[in-house]
C-alpha atoms as a PDB file:
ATOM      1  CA  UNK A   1      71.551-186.133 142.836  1.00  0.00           C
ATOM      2  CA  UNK A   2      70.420-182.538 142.423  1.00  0.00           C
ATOM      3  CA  UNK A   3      66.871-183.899 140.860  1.00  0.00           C
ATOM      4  CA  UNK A   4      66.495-186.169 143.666  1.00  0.00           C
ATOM      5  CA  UNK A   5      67.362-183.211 146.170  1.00  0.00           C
ATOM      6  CA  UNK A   6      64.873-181.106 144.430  1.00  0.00           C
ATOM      7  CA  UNK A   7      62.300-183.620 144.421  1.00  0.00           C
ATOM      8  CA  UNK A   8      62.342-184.309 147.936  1.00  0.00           C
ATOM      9  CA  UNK A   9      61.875-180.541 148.609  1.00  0.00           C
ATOM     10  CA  UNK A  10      59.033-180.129 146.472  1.00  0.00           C
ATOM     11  CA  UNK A  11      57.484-183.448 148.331  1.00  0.00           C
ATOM     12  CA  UNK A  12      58.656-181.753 151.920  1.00  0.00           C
ATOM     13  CA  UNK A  13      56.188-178.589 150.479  1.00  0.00           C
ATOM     14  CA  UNK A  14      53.306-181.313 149.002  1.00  0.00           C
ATOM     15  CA  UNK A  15      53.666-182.719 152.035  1.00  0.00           C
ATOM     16  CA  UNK A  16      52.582-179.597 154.383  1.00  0.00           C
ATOM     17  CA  UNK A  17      49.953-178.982 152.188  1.00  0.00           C
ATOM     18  CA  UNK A  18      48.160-181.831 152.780  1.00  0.00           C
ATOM     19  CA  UNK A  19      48.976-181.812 156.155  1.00  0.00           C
ATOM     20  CA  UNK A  20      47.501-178.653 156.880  1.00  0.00           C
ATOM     21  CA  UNK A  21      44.475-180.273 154.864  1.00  0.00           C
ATOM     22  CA  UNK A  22      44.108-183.503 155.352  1.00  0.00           C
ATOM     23  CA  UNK A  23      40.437-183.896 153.109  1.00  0.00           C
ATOM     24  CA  UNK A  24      42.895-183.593 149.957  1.00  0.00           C
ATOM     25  CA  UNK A  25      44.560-186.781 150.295  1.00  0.00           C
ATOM     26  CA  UNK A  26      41.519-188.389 149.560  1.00  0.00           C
ATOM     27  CA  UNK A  27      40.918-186.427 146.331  1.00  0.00           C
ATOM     28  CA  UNK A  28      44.585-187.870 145.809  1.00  0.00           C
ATOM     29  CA  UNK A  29      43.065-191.521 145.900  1.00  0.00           C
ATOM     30  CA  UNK A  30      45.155-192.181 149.054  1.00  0.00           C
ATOM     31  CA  UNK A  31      44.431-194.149 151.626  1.00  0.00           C
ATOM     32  CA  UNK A  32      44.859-193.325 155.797  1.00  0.00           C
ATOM     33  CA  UNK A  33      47.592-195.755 155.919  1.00  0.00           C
ATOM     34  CA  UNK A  34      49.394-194.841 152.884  1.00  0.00           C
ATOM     35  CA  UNK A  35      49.123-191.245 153.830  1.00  0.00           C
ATOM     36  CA  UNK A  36      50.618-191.657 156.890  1.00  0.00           C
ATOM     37  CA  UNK A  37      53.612-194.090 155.378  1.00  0.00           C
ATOM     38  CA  UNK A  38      53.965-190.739 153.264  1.00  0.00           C
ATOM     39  CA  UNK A  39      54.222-188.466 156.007  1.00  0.00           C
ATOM     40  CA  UNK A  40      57.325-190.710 157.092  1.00  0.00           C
ATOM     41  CA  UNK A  41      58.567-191.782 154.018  1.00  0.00           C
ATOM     42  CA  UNK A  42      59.383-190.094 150.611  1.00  0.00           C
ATOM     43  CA  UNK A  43      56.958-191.659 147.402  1.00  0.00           C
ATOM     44  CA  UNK A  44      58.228-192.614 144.455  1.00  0.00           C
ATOM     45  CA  UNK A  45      59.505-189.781 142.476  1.00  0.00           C
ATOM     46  CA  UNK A  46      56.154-190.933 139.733  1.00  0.00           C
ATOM     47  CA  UNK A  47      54.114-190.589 142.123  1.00  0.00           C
ATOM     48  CA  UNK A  48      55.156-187.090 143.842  1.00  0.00           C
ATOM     49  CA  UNK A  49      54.962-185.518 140.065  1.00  0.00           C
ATOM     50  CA  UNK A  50      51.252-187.078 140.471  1.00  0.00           C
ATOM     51  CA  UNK A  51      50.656-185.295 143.454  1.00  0.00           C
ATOM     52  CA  UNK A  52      51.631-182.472 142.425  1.00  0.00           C
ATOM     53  CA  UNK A  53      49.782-182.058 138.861  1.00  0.00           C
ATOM     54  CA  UNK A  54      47.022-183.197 140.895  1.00  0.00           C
ATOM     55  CA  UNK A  55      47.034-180.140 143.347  1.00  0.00           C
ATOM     56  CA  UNK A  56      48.036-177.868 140.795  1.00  0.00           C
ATOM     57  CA  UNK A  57      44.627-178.631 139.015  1.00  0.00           C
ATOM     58  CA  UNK A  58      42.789-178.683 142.229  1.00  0.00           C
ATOM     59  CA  UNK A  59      44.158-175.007 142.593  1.00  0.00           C
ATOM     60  CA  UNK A  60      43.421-174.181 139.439  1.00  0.00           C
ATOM     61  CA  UNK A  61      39.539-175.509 139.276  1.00  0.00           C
ATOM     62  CA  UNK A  62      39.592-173.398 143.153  1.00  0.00           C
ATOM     63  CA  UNK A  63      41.132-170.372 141.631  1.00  0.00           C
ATOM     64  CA  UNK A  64      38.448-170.581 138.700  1.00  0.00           C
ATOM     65  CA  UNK A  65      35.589-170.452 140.784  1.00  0.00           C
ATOM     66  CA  UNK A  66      36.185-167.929 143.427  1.00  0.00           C
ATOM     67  CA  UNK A  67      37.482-165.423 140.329  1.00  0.00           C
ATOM     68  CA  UNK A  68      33.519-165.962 138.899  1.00  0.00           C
ATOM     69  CA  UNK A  69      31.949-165.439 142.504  1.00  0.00           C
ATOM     70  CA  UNK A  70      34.503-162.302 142.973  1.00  0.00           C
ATOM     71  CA  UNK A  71      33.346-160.814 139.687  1.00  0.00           C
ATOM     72  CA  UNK A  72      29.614-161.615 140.502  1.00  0.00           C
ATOM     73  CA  UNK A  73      29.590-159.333 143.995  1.00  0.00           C
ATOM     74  CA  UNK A  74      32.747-156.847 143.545  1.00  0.00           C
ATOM     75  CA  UNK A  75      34.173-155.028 140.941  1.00  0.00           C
ATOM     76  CA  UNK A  76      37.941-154.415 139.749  1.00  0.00           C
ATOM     77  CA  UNK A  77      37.692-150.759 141.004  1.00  0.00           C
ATOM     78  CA  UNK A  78      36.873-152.144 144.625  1.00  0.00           C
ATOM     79  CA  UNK A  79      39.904-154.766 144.700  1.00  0.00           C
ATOM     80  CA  UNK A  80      42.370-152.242 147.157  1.00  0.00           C
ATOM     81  CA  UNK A  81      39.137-152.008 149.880  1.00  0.00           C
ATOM     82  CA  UNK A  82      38.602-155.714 149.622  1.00  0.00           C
ATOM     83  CA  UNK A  83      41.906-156.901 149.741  1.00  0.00           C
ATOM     84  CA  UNK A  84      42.732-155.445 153.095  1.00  0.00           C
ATOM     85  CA  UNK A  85      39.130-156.795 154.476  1.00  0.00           C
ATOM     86  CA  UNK A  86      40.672-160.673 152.868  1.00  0.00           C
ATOM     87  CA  UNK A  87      43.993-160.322 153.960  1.00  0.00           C
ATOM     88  CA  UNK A  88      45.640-160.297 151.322  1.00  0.00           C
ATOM     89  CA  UNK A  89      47.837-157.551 149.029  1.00  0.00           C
ATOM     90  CA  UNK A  90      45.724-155.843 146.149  1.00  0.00           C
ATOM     91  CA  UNK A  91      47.895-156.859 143.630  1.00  0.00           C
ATOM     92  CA  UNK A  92      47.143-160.666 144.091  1.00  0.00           C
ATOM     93  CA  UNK A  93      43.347-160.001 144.520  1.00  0.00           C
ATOM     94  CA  UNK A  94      43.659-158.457 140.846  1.00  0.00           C
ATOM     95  CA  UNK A  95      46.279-160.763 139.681  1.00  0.00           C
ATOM     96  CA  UNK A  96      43.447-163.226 140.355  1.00  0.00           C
ATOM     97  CA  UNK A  97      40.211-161.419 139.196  1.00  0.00           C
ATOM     98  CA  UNK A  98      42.199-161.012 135.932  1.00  0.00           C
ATOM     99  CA  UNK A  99      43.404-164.373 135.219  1.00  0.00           C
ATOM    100  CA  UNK A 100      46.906-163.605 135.611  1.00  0.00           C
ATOM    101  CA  UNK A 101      47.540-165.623 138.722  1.00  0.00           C
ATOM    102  CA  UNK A 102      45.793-169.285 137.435  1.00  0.00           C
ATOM    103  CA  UNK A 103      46.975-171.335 140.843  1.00  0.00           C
ATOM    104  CA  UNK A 104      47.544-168.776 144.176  1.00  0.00           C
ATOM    105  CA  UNK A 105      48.234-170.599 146.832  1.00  0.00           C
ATOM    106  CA  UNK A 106      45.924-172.783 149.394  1.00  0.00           C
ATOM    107  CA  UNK A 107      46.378-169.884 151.948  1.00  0.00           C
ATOM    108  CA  UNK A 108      45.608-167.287 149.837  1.00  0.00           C
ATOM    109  CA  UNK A 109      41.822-169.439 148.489  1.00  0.00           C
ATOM    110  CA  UNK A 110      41.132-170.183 152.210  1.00  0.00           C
ATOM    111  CA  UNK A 111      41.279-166.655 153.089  1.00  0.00           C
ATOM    112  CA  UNK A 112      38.905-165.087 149.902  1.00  0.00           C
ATOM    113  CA  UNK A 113      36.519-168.235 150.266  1.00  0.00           C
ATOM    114  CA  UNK A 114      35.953-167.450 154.159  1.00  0.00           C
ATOM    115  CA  UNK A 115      35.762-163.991 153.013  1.00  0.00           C
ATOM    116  CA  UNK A 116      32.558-164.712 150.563  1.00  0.00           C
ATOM    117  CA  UNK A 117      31.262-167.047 152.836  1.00  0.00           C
ATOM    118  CA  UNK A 118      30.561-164.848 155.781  1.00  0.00           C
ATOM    119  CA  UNK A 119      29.830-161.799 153.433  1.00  0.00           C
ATOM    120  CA  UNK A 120      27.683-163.188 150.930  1.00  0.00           C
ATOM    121  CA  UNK A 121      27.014-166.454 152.374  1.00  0.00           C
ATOM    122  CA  UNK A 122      29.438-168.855 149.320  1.00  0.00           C
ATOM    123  CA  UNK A 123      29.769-172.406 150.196  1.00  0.00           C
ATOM    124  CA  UNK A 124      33.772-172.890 151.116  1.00  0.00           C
ATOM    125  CA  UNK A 125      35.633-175.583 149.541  1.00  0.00           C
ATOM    126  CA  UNK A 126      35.227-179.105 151.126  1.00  0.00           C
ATOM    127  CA  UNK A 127      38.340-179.292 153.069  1.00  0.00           C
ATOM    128  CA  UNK A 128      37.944-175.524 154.057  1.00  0.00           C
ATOM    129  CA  UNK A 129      34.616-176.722 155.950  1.00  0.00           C
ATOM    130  CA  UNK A 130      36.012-178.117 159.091  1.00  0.00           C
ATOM    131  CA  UNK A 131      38.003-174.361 159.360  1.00  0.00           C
ATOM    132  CA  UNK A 132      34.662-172.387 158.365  1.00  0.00           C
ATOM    133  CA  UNK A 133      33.355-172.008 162.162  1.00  0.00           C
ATOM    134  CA  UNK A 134      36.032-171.248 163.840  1.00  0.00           C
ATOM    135  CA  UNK A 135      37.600-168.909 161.135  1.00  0.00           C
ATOM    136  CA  UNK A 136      36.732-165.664 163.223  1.00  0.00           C
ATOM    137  CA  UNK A 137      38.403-166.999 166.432  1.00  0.00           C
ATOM    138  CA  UNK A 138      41.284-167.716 164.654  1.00  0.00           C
ATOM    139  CA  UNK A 139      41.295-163.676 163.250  1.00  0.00           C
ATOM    140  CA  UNK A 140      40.751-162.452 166.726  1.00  0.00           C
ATOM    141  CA  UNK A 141      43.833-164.435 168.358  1.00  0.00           C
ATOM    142  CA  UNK A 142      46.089-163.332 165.430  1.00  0.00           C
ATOM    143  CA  UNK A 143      45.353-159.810 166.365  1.00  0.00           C
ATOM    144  CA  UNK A 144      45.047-160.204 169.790  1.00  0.00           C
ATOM    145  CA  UNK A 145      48.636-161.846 169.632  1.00  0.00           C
ATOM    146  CA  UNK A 146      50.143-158.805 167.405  1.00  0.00           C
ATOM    147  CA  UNK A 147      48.651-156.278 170.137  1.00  0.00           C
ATOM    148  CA  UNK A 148      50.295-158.686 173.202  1.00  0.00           C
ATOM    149  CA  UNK A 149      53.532-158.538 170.978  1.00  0.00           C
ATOM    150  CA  UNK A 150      53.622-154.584 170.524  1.00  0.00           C
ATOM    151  CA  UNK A 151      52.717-154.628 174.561  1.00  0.00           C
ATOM    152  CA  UNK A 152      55.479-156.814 175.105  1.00  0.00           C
ATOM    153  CA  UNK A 153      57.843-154.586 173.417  1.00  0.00           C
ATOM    154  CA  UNK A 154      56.712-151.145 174.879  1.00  0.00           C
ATOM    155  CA  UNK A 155      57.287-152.864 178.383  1.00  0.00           C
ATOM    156  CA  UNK A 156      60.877-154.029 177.185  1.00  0.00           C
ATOM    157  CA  UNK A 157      61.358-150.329 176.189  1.00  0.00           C
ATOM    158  CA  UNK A 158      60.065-149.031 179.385  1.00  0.00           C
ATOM    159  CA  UNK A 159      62.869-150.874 181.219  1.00  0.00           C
ATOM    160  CA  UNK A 160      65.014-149.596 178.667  1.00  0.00           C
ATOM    161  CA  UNK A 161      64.474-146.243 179.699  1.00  0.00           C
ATOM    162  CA  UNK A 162      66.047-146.593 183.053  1.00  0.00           C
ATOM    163  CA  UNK A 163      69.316-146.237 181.625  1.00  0.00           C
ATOM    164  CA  UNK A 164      68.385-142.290 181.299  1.00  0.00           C
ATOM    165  CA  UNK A 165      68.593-142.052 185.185  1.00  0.00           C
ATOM    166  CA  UNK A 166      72.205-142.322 184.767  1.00  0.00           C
ATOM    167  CA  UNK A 167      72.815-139.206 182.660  1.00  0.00           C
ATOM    168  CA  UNK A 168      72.581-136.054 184.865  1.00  0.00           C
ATOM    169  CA  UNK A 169      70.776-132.650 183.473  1.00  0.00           C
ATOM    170  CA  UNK A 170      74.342-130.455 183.245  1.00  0.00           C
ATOM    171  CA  UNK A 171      75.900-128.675 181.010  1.00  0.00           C
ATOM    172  CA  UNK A 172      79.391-129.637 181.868  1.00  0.00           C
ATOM    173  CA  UNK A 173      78.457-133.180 181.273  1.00  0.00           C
ATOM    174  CA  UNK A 174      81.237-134.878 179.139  1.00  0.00           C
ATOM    175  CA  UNK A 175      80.258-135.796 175.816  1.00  0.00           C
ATOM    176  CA  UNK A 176      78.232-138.963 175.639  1.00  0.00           C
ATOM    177  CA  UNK A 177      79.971-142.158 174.062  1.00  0.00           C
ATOM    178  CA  UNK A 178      78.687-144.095 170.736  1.00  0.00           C
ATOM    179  CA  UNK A 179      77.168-146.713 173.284  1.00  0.00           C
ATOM    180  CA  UNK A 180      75.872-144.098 175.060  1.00  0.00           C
ATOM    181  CA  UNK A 181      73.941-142.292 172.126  1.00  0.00           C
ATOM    182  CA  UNK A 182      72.843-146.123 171.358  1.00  0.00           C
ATOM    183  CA  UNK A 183      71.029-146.393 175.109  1.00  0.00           C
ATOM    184  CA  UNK A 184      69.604-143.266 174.672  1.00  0.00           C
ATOM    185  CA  UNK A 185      68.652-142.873 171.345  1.00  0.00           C
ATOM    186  CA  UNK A 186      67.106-146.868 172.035  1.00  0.00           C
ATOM    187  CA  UNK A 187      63.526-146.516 173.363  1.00  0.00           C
ATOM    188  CA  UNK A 188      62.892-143.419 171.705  1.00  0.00           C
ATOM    189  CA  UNK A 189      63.588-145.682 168.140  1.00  0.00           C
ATOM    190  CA  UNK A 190      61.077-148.293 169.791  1.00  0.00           C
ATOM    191  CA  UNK A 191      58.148-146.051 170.838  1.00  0.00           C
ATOM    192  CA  UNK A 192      58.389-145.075 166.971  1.00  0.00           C
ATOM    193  CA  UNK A 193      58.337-148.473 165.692  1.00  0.00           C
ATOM    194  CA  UNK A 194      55.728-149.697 168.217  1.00  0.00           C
ATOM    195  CA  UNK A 195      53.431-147.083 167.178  1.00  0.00           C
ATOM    196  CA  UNK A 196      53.514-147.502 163.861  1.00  0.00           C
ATOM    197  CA  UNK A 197      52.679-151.212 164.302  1.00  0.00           C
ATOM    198  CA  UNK A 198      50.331-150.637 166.716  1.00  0.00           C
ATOM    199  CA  UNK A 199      48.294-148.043 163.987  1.00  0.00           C
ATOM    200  CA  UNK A 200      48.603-151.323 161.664  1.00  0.00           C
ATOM    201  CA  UNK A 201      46.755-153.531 164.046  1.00  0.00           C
ATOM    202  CA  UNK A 202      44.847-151.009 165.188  1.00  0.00           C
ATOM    203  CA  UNK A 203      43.312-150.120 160.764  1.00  0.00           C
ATOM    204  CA  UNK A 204      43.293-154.095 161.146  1.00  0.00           C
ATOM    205  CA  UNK A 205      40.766-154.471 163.963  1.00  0.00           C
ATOM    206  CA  UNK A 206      38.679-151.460 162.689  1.00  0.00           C
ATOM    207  CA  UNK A 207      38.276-153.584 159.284  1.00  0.00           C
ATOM    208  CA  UNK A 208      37.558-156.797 160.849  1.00  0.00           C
ATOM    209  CA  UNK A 209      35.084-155.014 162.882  1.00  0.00           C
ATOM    210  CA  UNK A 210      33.340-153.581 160.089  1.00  0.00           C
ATOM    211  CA  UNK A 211      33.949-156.623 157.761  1.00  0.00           C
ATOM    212  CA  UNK A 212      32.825-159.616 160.422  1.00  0.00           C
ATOM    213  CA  UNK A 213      31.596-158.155 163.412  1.00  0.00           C
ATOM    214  CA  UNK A 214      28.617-156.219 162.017  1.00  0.00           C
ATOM    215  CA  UNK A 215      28.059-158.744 158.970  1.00  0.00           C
ATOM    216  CA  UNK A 216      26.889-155.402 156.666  1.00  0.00           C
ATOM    217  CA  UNK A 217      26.708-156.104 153.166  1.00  0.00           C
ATOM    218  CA  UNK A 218      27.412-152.981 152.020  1.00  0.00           C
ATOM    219  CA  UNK A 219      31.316-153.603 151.143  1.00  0.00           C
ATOM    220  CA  UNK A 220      31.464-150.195 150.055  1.00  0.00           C
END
Protein backbone atom coordinates (compact mmCIF):
# COMPACT_ATOMS: atom_id res chain seq x y z
CA UNK A 1 0.00 0.00 0.00
CA UNK A 2 2.64 2.53 0.99
CA UNK A 3 4.61 1.77 -2.54
CA UNK A 4 1.51 2.21 -4.37
CA UNK A 5 0.80 5.56 -2.37
CA UNK A 6 4.24 6.67 -3.15
CA UNK A 7 4.04 5.83 -6.64
CA UNK A 8 1.05 7.66 -7.37
CA UNK A 9 2.69 10.80 -5.85
CA UNK A 10 5.70 10.63 -7.78
CA UNK A 11 3.26 10.13 -11.05
CA UNK A 12 0.96 13.24 -9.58
CA UNK A 13 4.71 15.25 -9.82
CA UNK A 14 5.63 13.40 -13.52
CA UNK A 15 2.50 14.33 -14.30
CA UNK A 16 2.82 18.34 -13.84
CA UNK A 17 5.88 18.19 -15.48
CA UNK A 18 4.73 17.26 -18.56
CA UNK A 19 1.88 19.22 -18.24
CA UNK A 20 3.60 22.32 -17.90
CA UNK A 21 5.55 20.91 -21.07
CA UNK A 22 3.67 19.17 -23.14
CA UNK A 23 6.70 18.66 -26.18
CA UNK A 24 8.16 15.97 -23.59
CA UNK A 25 5.56 13.48 -23.91
CA UNK A 26 6.56 12.93 -27.24
CA UNK A 27 10.24 12.33 -26.34
CA UNK A 28 8.32 9.79 -23.96
CA UNK A 29 7.02 7.89 -27.17
CA UNK A 30 3.44 8.82 -26.12
CA UNK A 31 0.82 9.43 -28.06
CA UNK A 32 -2.04 12.59 -27.74
CA UNK A 33 -4.54 10.11 -26.74
CA UNK A 34 -2.58 8.13 -24.39
CA UNK A 35 -1.31 11.27 -22.83
CA UNK A 36 -4.44 12.51 -22.14
CA UNK A 37 -5.83 8.87 -20.73
CA UNK A 38 -2.68 9.62 -18.42
CA UNK A 39 -3.66 12.88 -17.32
CA UNK A 40 -6.94 11.04 -16.02
CA UNK A 41 -5.73 7.88 -15.19
CA UNK A 42 -2.67 6.50 -13.22
CA UNK A 43 -0.06 4.15 -15.72
CA UNK A 44 1.10 1.14 -14.82
CA UNK A 45 3.50 1.32 -12.02
CA UNK A 46 6.36 -0.14 -15.14
CA UNK A 47 5.63 2.35 -16.95
CA UNK A 48 5.71 5.49 -14.42
CA UNK A 49 9.41 4.13 -13.32
CA UNK A 50 9.88 4.59 -17.32
CA UNK A 51 8.83 7.95 -17.22
CA UNK A 52 10.64 8.86 -14.79
CA UNK A 53 14.29 7.41 -15.72
CA UNK A 54 13.36 8.90 -18.88
CA UNK A 55 13.11 12.57 -17.54
CA UNK A 56 15.75 12.09 -15.20
CA UNK A 57 18.13 11.54 -18.27
CA UNK A 58 16.49 14.24 -20.21
CA UNK A 59 17.53 16.50 -17.16
CA UNK A 60 20.62 15.23 -16.99
CA UNK A 61 21.70 15.52 -20.94
CA UNK A 62 19.88 19.48 -20.22
CA UNK A 63 21.92 20.01 -17.15
CA UNK A 64 25.13 18.84 -19.19
CA UNK A 65 24.86 21.25 -21.77
CA UNK A 66 23.94 24.49 -20.23
CA UNK A 67 26.99 23.71 -17.47
CA UNK A 68 29.46 23.73 -20.92
CA UNK A 69 27.71 26.98 -22.38
CA UNK A 70 27.89 28.55 -18.63
CA UNK A 71 31.60 27.78 -18.44
CA UNK A 72 32.16 29.03 -22.10
CA UNK A 73 30.75 32.87 -21.32
CA UNK A 74 31.03 33.20 -17.29
CA UNK A 75 33.30 32.24 -14.84
CA UNK A 76 32.90 30.61 -11.21
CA UNK A 77 33.96 33.99 -9.63
CA UNK A 78 30.90 35.71 -11.46
CA UNK A 79 28.20 32.97 -10.30
CA UNK A 80 26.63 35.47 -7.18
CA UNK A 81 26.09 38.50 -10.09
CA UNK A 82 24.60 36.01 -12.46
CA UNK A 83 22.50 34.18 -10.32
CA UNK A 84 20.40 37.09 -9.24
CA UNK A 85 20.21 38.29 -13.14
CA UNK A 86 18.75 34.10 -13.70
CA UNK A 87 16.71 33.95 -10.85
CA UNK A 88 17.99 31.68 -9.15
CA UNK A 89 20.18 31.29 -5.59
CA UNK A 90 24.10 31.26 -6.14
CA UNK A 91 24.53 28.19 -4.56
CA UNK A 92 22.55 26.17 -7.25
CA UNK A 93 24.18 28.17 -10.15
CA UNK A 94 27.58 26.69 -8.65
CA UNK A 95 26.15 23.49 -7.53
CA UNK A 96 25.58 23.22 -11.29
CA UNK A 97 28.74 24.76 -12.93
CA UNK A 98 30.54 22.22 -10.67
CA UNK A 99 28.83 19.08 -11.35
CA UNK A 100 27.45 18.69 -8.04
CA UNK A 101 23.82 19.16 -8.92
CA UNK A 102 23.63 16.43 -12.18
CA UNK A 103 19.53 16.89 -12.65
CA UNK A 104 18.13 20.62 -11.20
CA UNK A 105 14.92 20.90 -11.89
CA UNK A 106 12.87 21.89 -15.28
CA UNK A 107 12.27 25.37 -13.66
CA UNK A 108 15.50 25.99 -12.69
CA UNK A 109 17.00 24.92 -16.86
CA UNK A 110 14.14 27.09 -18.26
CA UNK A 111 15.25 30.01 -16.38
CA UNK A 112 19.43 29.76 -17.18
CA UNK A 113 18.55 28.67 -20.89
CA UNK A 114 16.30 31.95 -21.40
CA UNK A 115 19.01 33.60 -19.61
CA UNK A 116 21.83 32.57 -22.40
CA UNK A 117 19.48 32.92 -24.99
CA UNK A 118 18.72 36.58 -24.75
CA UNK A 119 22.35 37.33 -23.49
CA UNK A 120 24.40 35.47 -25.75
CA UNK A 121 21.93 34.44 -28.20
CA UNK A 122 21.94 30.00 -27.07
CA UNK A 123 19.31 28.06 -28.77
CA UNK A 124 16.68 27.01 -25.76
CA UNK A 125 15.68 23.53 -25.43
CA UNK A 126 12.85 22.33 -27.82
CA UNK A 127 9.99 22.44 -25.51
CA UNK A 128 11.37 25.77 -23.97
CA UNK A 129 10.75 27.32 -27.62
CA UNK A 130 7.10 27.97 -27.54
CA UNK A 131 7.99 30.02 -23.91
CA UNK A 132 11.17 31.82 -25.57
CA UNK A 133 9.09 35.01 -26.91
CA UNK A 134 7.10 35.73 -24.44
CA UNK A 135 9.65 35.00 -21.58
CA UNK A 136 10.14 38.86 -20.84
CA UNK A 137 6.35 39.51 -20.50
CA UNK A 138 6.08 36.89 -18.25
CA UNK A 139 9.21 38.69 -15.95
CA UNK A 140 7.48 41.99 -16.16
CA UNK A 141 3.94 40.69 -14.80
CA UNK A 142 5.73 38.76 -11.98
CA UNK A 143 7.16 42.00 -10.85
CA UNK A 144 4.54 44.09 -11.70
CA UNK A 145 2.29 41.68 -9.53
CA UNK A 146 4.87 41.76 -6.41
CA UNK A 147 4.78 45.76 -6.64
CA UNK A 148 0.56 45.60 -6.88
CA UNK A 149 0.92 43.16 -3.82
CA UNK A 150 3.25 45.50 -1.61
CA UNK A 151 0.61 48.43 -2.85
CA UNK A 152 -2.09 46.39 -1.74
CA UNK A 153 -0.69 45.99 1.62
CA UNK A 154 0.47 49.65 2.31
CA UNK A 155 -3.26 50.61 1.49
CA UNK A 156 -4.50 47.83 4.04
CA UNK A 157 -2.05 49.51 6.51
CA UNK A 158 -3.21 52.92 5.74
CA UNK A 159 -6.72 51.95 6.92
CA UNK A 160 -5.07 50.42 9.69
CA UNK A 161 -3.88 53.54 10.89
CA UNK A 162 -7.22 54.98 11.64
CA UNK A 163 -7.36 53.19 14.74
CA UNK A 164 -4.69 55.96 16.08
CA UNK A 165 -7.55 58.60 15.94
CA UNK A 166 -8.91 56.94 18.88
CA UNK A 167 -5.99 57.45 21.28
CA UNK A 168 -5.91 61.11 22.50
CA UNK A 169 -2.35 63.09 22.93
CA UNK A 170 -2.56 63.24 27.12
CA UNK A 171 -0.64 62.45 29.62
CA UNK A 172 -3.26 61.20 31.96
CA UNK A 173 -4.24 58.72 29.37
CA UNK A 174 -4.71 55.25 31.06
CA UNK A 175 -2.29 52.77 30.13
CA UNK A 176 -2.93 51.19 26.77
CA UNK A 177 -4.15 47.41 26.73
CA UNK A 178 -2.12 44.35 25.00
CA UNK A 179 -4.73 44.76 22.05
CA UNK A 180 -4.15 48.13 22.14
CA UNK A 181 -0.22 48.06 21.80
CA UNK A 182 -1.16 45.34 18.94
CA UNK A 183 -3.32 48.23 16.85
CA UNK A 184 -0.78 50.53 17.35
CA UNK A 185 2.31 48.93 17.13
CA UNK A 186 0.39 47.20 13.64
CA UNK A 187 1.10 49.51 10.67
CA UNK A 188 4.20 50.72 11.95
CA UNK A 189 5.39 46.61 11.75
CA UNK A 190 3.88 46.77 8.07
CA UNK A 191 5.50 49.95 6.67
CA UNK A 192 8.78 47.99 7.83
CA UNK A 193 8.00 44.87 6.14
CA UNK A 194 6.60 46.58 3.01
CA UNK A 195 9.69 48.43 2.57
CA UNK A 196 11.91 45.93 2.80
CA UNK A 197 10.02 44.00 0.09
CA UNK A 198 9.52 46.76 -1.86
CA UNK A 199 13.75 47.40 -1.89
CA UNK A 200 13.66 43.55 -3.10
CA UNK A 201 11.53 44.24 -6.09
CA UNK A 202 12.79 47.33 -6.50
CA UNK A 203 17.19 45.54 -6.82
CA UNK A 204 14.87 43.11 -8.97
CA UNK A 205 13.65 45.55 -11.62
CA UNK A 206 17.03 47.45 -11.64
CA UNK A 207 18.65 43.91 -12.71
CA UNK A 208 16.13 43.01 -15.19
CA UNK A 209 16.58 46.38 -16.57
CA UNK A 210 20.14 46.09 -16.96
CA UNK A 211 20.05 42.30 -17.79
CA UNK A 212 17.00 42.40 -20.61
CA UNK A 213 16.05 45.77 -21.22
CA UNK A 214 19.35 47.15 -22.55
CA UNK A 215 20.55 43.63 -24.00
CA UNK A 216 24.49 44.76 -22.96
CA UNK A 217 26.81 42.05 -23.08
CA UNK A 218 28.97 43.17 -20.71
CA UNK A 219 27.65 40.87 -17.65
CA UNK A 220 30.15 42.40 -15.61
Amino acid sequence: MAKEKSLINKWSHLKSEIKRRPVLGLKLGLSAEMLHHYYYHTPPDEEILRIEAMLYQDRAEKTKKIRDDLSKVIGYREAAKISKKIGISDSKLRDIMEGKDLTPSYDIIAKIEFFLFMIFDIPVSFENEEFKSTYLETLVDNLSSKVNSIGVSLLRCSEMMTFLKKYPVNKNYPLLSSSDEHSIKGPLSSVAWDLKKLTEVQEEIQIFLETYIRKTKDIH
